[in-house]
Protein backbone atom coordinates (compact mmCIF):
# COMPACT_ATOMS: atom_id res chain seq x y z
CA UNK A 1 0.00 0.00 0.00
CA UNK A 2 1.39 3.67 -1.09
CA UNK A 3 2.05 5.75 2.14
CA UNK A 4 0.13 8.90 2.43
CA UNK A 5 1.58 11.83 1.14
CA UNK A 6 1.68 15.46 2.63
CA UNK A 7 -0.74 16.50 -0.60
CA UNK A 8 -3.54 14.69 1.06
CA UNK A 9 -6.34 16.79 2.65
CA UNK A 10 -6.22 13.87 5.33
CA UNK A 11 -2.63 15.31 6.43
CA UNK A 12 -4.07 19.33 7.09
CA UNK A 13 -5.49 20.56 10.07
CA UNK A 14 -8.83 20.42 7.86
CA UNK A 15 -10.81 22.83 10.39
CA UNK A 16 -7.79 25.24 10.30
CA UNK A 17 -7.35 25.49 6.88
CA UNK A 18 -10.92 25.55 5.50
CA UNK A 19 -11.55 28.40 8.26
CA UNK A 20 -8.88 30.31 6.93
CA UNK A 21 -10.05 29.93 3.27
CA UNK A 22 -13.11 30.96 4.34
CA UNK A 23 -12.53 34.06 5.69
CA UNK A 24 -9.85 35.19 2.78
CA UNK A 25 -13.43 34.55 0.19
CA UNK A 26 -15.57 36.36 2.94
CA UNK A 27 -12.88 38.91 2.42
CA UNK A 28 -12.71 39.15 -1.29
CA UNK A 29 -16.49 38.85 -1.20
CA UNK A 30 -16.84 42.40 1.13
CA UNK A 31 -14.14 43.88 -1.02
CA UNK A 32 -15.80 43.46 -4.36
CA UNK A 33 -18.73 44.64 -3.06
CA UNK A 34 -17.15 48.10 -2.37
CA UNK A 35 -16.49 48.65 -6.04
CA UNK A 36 -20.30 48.22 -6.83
CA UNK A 37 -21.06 52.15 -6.67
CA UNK A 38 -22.69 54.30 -8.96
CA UNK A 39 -20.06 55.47 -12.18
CA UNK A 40 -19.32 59.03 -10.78
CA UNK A 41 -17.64 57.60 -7.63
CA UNK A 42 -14.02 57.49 -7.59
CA UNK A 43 -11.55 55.19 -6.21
CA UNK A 44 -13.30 52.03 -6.47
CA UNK A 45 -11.15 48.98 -5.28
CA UNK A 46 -9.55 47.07 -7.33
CA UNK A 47 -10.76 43.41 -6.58
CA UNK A 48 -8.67 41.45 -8.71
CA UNK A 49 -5.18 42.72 -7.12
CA UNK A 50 -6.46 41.37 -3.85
CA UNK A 51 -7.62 37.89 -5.98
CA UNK A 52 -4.37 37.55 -7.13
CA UNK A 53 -2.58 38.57 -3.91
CA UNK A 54 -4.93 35.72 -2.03
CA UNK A 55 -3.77 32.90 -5.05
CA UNK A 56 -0.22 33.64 -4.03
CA UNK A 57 -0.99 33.42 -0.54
CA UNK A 58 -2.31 30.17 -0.53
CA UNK A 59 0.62 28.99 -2.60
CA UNK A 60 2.89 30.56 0.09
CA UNK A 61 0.46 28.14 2.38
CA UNK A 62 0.78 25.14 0.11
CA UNK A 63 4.81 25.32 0.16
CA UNK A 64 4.60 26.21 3.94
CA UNK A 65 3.46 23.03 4.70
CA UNK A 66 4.84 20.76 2.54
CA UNK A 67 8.26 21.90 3.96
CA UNK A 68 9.76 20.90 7.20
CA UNK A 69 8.85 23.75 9.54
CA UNK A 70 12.13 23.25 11.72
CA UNK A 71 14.30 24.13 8.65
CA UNK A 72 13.63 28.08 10.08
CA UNK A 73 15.84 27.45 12.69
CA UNK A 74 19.15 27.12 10.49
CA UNK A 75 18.14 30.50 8.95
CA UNK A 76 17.07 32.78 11.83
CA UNK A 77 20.02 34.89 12.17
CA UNK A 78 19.40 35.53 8.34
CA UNK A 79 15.62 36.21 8.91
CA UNK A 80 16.36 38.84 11.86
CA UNK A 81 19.19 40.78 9.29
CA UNK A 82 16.55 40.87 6.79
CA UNK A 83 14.29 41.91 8.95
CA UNK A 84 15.88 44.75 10.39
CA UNK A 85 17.61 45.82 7.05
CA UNK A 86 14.09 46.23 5.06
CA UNK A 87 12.74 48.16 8.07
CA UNK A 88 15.77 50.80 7.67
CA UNK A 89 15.06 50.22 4.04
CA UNK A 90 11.49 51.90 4.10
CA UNK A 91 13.24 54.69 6.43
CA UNK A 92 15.54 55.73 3.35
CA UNK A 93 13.40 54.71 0.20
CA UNK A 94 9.95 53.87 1.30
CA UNK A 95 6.46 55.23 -0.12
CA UNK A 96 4.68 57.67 2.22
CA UNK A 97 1.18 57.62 1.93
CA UNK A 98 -1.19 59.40 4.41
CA UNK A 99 1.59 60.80 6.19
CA UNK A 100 2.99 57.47 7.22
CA UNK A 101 6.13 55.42 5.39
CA UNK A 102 5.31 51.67 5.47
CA UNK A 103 5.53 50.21 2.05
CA UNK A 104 9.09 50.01 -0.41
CA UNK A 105 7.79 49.91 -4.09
CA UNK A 106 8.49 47.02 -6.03
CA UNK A 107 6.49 47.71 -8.97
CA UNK A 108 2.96 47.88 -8.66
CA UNK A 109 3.08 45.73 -5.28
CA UNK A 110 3.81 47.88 -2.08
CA UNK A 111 5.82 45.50 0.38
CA UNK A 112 5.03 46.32 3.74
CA UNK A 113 7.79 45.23 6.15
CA UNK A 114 6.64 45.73 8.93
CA UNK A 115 3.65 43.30 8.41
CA UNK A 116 6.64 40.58 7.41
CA UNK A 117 8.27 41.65 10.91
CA UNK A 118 6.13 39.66 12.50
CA UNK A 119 6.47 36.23 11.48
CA UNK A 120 10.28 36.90 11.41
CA UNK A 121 10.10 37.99 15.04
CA UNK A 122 8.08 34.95 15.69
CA UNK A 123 10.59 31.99 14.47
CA UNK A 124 13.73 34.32 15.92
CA UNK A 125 11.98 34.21 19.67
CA UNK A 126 10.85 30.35 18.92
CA UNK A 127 14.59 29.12 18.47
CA UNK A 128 15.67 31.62 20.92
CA UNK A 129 13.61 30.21 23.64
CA UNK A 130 13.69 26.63 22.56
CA UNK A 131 17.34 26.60 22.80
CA UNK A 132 17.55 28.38 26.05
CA UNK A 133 13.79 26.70 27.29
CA UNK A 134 15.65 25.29 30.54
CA UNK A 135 17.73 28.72 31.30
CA UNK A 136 14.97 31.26 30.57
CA UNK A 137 14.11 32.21 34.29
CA UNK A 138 17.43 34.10 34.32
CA UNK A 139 17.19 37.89 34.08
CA UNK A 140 20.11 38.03 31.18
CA UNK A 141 17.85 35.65 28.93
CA UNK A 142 14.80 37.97 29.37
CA UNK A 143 17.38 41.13 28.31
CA UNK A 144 18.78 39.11 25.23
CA UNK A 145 14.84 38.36 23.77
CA UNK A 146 14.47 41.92 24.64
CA UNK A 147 17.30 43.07 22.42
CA UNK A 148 16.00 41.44 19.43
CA UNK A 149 12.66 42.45 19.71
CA UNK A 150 12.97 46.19 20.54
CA UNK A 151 15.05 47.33 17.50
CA UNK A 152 12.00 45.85 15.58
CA UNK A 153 9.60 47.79 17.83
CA UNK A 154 11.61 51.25 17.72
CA UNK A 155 11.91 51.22 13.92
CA UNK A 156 8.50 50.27 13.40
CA UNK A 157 7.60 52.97 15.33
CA UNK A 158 9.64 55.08 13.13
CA UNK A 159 7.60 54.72 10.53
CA UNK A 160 5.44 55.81 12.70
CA UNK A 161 3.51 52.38 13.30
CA UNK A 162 1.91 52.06 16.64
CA UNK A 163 -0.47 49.80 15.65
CA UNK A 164 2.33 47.24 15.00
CA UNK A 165 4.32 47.98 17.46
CA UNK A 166 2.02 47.21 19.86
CA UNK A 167 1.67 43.48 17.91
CA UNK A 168 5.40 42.71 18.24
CA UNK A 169 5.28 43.55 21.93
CA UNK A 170 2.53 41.78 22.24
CA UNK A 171 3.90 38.50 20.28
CA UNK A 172 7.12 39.08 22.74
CA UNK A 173 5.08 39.06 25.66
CA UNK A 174 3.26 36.16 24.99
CA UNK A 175 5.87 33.89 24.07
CA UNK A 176 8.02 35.07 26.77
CA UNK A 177 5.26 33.57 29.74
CA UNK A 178 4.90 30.69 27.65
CA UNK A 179 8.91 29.98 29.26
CA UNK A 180 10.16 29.40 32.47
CA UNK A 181 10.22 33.37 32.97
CA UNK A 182 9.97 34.74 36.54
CA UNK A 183 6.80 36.87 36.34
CA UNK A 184 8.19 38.91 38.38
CA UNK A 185 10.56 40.49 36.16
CA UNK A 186 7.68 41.17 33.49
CA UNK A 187 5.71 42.42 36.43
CA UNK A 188 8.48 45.24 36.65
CA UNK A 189 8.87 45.54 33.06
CA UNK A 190 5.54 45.90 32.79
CA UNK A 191 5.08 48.65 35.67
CA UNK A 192 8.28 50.55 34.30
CA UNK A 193 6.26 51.17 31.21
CA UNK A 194 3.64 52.11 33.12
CA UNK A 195 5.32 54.91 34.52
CA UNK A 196 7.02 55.78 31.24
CA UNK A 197 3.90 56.52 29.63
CA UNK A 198 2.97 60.07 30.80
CA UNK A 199 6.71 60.90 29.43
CA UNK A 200 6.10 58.68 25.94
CA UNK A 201 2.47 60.35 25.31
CA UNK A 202 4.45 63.78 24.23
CA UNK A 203 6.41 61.85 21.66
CA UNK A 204 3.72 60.33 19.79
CA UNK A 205 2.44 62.33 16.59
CA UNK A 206 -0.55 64.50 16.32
CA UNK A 207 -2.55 61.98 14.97
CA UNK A 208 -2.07 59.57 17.33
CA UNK A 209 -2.99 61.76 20.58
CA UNK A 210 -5.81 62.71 18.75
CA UNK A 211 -6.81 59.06 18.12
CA UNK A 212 -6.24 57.92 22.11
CA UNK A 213 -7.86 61.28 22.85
CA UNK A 214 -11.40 60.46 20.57
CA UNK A 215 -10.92 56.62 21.97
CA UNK A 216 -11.46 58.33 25.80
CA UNK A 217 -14.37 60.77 24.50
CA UNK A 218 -15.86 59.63 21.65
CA UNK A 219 -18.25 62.17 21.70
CA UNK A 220 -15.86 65.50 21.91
CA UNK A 221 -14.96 66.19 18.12
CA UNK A 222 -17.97 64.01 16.29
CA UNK A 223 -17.06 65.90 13.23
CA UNK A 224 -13.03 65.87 13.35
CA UNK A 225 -11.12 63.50 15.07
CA UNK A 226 -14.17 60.69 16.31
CA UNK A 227 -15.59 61.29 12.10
CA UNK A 228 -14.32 57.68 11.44
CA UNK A 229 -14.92 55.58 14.50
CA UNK A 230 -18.94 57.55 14.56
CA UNK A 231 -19.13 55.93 11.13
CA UNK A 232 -17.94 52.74 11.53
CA UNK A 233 -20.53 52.51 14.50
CA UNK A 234 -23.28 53.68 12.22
CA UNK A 235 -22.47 51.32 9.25
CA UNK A 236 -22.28 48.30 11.78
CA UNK A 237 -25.37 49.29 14.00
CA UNK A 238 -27.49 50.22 10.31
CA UNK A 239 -26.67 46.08 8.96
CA UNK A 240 -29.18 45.05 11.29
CA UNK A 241 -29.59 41.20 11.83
CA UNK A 242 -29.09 39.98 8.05
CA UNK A 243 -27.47 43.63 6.46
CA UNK A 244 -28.22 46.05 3.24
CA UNK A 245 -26.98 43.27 1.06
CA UNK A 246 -23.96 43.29 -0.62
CA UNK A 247 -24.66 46.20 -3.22
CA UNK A 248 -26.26 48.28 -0.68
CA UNK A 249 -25.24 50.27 2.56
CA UNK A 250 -25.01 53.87 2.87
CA UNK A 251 -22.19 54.44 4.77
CA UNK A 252 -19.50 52.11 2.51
CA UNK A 253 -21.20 52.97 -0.34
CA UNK A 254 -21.66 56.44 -0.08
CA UNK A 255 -18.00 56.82 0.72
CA UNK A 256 -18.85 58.12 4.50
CA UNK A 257 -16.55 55.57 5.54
CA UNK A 258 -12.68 56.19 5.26
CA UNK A 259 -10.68 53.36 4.92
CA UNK A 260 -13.02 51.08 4.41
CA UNK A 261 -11.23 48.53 2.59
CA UNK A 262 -8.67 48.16 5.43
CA UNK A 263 -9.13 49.51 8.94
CA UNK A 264 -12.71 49.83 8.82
CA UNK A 265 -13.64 46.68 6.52
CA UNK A 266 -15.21 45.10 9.52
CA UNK A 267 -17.74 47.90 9.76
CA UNK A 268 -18.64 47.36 5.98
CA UNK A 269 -19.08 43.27 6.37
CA UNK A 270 -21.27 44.33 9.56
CA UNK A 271 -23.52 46.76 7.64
CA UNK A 272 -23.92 44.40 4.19
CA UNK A 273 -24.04 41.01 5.94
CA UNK A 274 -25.41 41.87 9.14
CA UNK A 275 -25.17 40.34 12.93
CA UNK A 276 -25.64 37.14 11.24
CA UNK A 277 -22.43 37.82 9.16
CA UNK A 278 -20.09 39.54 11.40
CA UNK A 279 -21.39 36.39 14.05
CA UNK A 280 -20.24 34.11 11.41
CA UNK A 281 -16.71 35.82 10.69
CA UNK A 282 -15.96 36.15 14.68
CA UNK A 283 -16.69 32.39 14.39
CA UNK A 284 -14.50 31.74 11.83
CA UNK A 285 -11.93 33.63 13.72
CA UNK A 286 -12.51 31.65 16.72
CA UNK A 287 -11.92 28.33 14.56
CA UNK A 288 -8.35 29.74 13.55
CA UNK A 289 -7.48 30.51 16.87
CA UNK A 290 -8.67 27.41 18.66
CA UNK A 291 -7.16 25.04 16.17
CA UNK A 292 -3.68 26.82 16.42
CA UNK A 293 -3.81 26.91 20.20
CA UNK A 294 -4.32 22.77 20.29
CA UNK A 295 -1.69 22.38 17.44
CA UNK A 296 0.67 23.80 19.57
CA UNK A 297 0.24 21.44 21.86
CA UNK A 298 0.42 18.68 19.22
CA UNK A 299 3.74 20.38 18.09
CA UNK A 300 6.59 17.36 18.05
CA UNK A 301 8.97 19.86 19.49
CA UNK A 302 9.44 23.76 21.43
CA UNK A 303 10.18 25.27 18.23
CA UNK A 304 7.12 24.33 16.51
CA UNK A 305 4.94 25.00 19.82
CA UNK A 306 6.48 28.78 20.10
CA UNK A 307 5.81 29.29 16.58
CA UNK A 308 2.10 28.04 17.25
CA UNK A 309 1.85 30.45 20.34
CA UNK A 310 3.50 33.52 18.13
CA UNK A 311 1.47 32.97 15.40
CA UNK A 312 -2.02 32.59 17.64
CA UNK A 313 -0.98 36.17 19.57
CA UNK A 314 -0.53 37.92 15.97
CA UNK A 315 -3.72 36.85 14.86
CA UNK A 316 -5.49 37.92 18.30
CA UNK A 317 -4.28 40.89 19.13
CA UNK A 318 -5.10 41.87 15.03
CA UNK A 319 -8.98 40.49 15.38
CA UNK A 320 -9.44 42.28 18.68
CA UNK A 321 -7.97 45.18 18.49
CA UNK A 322 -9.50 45.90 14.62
CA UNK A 323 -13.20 44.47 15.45
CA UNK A 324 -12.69 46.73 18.65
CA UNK A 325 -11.87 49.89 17.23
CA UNK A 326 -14.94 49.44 14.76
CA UNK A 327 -16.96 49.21 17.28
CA UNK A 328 -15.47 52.17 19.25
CA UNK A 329 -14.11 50.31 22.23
CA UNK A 330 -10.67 49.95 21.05
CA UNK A 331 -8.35 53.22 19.83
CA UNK A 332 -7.89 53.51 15.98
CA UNK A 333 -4.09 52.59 15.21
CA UNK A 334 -4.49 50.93 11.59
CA UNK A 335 -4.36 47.51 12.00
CA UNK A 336 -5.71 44.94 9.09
CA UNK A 337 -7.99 42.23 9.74
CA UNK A 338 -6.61 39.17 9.11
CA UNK A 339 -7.57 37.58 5.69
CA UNK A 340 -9.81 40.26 5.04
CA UNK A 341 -8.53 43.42 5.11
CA UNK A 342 -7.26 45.06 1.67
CA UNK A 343 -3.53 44.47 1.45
CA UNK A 344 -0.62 42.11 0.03
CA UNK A 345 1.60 41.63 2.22
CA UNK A 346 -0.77 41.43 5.00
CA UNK A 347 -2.70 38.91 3.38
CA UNK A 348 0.06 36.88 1.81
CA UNK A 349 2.17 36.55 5.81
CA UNK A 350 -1.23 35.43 7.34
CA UNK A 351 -1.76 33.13 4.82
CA UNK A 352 2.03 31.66 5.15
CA UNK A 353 1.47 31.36 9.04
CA UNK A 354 -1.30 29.28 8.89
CA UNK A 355 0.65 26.88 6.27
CA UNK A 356 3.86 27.13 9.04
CA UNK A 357 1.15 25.85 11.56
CA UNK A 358 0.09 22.84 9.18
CA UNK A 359 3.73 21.85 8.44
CA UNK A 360 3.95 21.76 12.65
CA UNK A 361 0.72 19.72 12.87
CA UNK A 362 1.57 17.40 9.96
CA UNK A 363 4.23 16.39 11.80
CA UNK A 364 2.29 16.25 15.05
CA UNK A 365 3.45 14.34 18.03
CA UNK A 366 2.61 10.26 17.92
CA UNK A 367 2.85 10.11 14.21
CA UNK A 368 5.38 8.52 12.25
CA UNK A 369 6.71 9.89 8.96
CA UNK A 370 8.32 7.64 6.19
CA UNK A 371 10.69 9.26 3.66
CA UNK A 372 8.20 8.74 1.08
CA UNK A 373 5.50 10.89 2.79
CA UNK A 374 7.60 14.12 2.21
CA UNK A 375 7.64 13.46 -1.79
């Protein structure tokens, strides 16, 4: 009898993967719905960039998992130079667009670093800690995962990025507790920046007060500052329980709502689809999450579990903070939503994490792999 190969839907995390497919056509579905408008509207999306940008995704996926996930660990050091070299990169030649520089040209396609930062930061901490696992409740390992993470952090916020610079702390944090870490030294880390804060709120720009200010009174500049959290309320609260349908809705049609093919998408699936459709994307989201979370556990090594853990806290941290500012209880600091927010490189690095997390759970604790299973 012919062994089963890694091609075989039997060998994916089936739940994983067909919730993540499902969300990126949910989220080509919301998009090309934006550019059904009346002729005299400008800057209709372009739905077939993010079609193709989804196709190479899932090959990204595909090639993810058919290769051996612990491979990453011979080229980390590389991954962490490249990393930090295309952050100064967008510093000297990147593309500023609403008076942030994220993206480096390459042709048509922007290439947002900072969105590949993540994943990179992800497999450096995972061989980090799994080589130092059993020495990790010693201050000087807690100040050497600290020094590759903050360069990250302080160009990113550079650009300026709060938004994900609050991720890759976030991804640190997690991974860190997930070691033999005293809490107490992230309990004074963690107070420390507490304190700092009334001497870092100066430094942030304009925008960004104003966006923390509107998040603590909503209400105070309706017109101004809180114009595009107000409408992102009103498009979500006007869907109703089944939504305008997907040519309808007078806030994302209309063009009342800004961004509304990135930070505000979730407002516009809300408002076409309804409670019924936003329940069924938070769902779907939930599906992700909860499979990762177990393949972690399934993981036949640290290194694949870390990776697991990292990859979980990017995705989290994106849903709730994105879903949150939408619906006005989170601060508006331009984060995507995963799979379905407008954007390449987003879209392509969520799509390569999840195949990272098949490769970990096709080779899944209590399973035994032949030679000709990797052909």
């Amino acid at each position: 009898m012919k062994p089963k190969s890694v091609w075989q839907i039997g060998n994916f995390d089936n739940l994983l993967l067909a919730a993540s497919t499902l969300l990126v056509v949910l989220g080509l579905t919301v998009l090309y719905s934006l550019g059904i408008k009346a002729k005299q509207v400008s800057n209709q999306l372009d739905s077939t960039r993010q079609i193709v940008y989804a196709l190479i995704g899932f090959l990204l996926l595909v090639l993810a998992a058919r290769n051996d996930y612990r491979v990453l660990r011979n080229y980390s050091g590389v991954l962490y130079f490249f990393m930090i070299a295309t952050l100064l990169a967008v510093e000297l030649f990147g593309a500023t667009r609403l008076g942030a520089t994220r993206w480096i040209a390459l042709g048509s396609f922007q290439f947002q670093p900072s969105e590949l930062a993540k994943l990179i930061l992800i497999i450096v901490l995972a061989k980090f800690y799994s080589q130092n696992f059993d020495f990790t409740d010693q201050l000087r390992f807690l100040v050497k995962s600290l020094a590759y993470t903050l360069p990250a952090i302080f160009l990113v916020l550079a650009q300026p990025d709060l938004g994900t610079a609050i991720v890759l702390g976030f991804i640190w944090l997690v991974m860190t507790l997930s070691t033999k870490v005293k809490k107490k030294y992230i309990l004074g880390l963690l107070l420390l920046l507490l304190v700092m804060m009334p001497i870092l709120y100066p430094t942030l720009k304009g925008y960004q007060k104003e966006r923390i200010d509107t998040f603590l009174q909503p209400g105070a500049d309706p017109s101004g500052a809180g114009y595009n959290v107000n409408q992102a309320i009103i498009a979500v609260g006007s869907g109703g329980l089944y939504g305008q349908g997907l040519g309808a809705g007078s806030q994302s049609q209309g063009n009342f709502l800004p961004s509304s093919h990135t930070d505000f998408v979730f407002a516009v699936l809300s408002e076409k689809l309804g409670f019924l459709g936003a329940l069924v994307s938070i769902l779907l989201f939930v599906a992700v999450m909860v499979r990762i979370i177990i393949d972690a556990g399934l993981s036949p090594d640290r290194f694949g579990s870390l990776i697991c853990i990292g990859v979980a806290t990017m995705f989290v941290v994106h849903i709730f903070v994105n879903i949150g500012m939408n619906l006005g209880i989170m601060p508006v600091t331009g984060i995507p939503l995963p799979f379905i927010s407008a954007g390449g490189t987003s879209l392509m690095v969520s799509l390569f994490s999840v195949g990272l997390v098949e490769s970990i759970y096709f080779r899944r604790r209590g399973r035994e792999l032949t030679n000709s299973e990797l052909v």
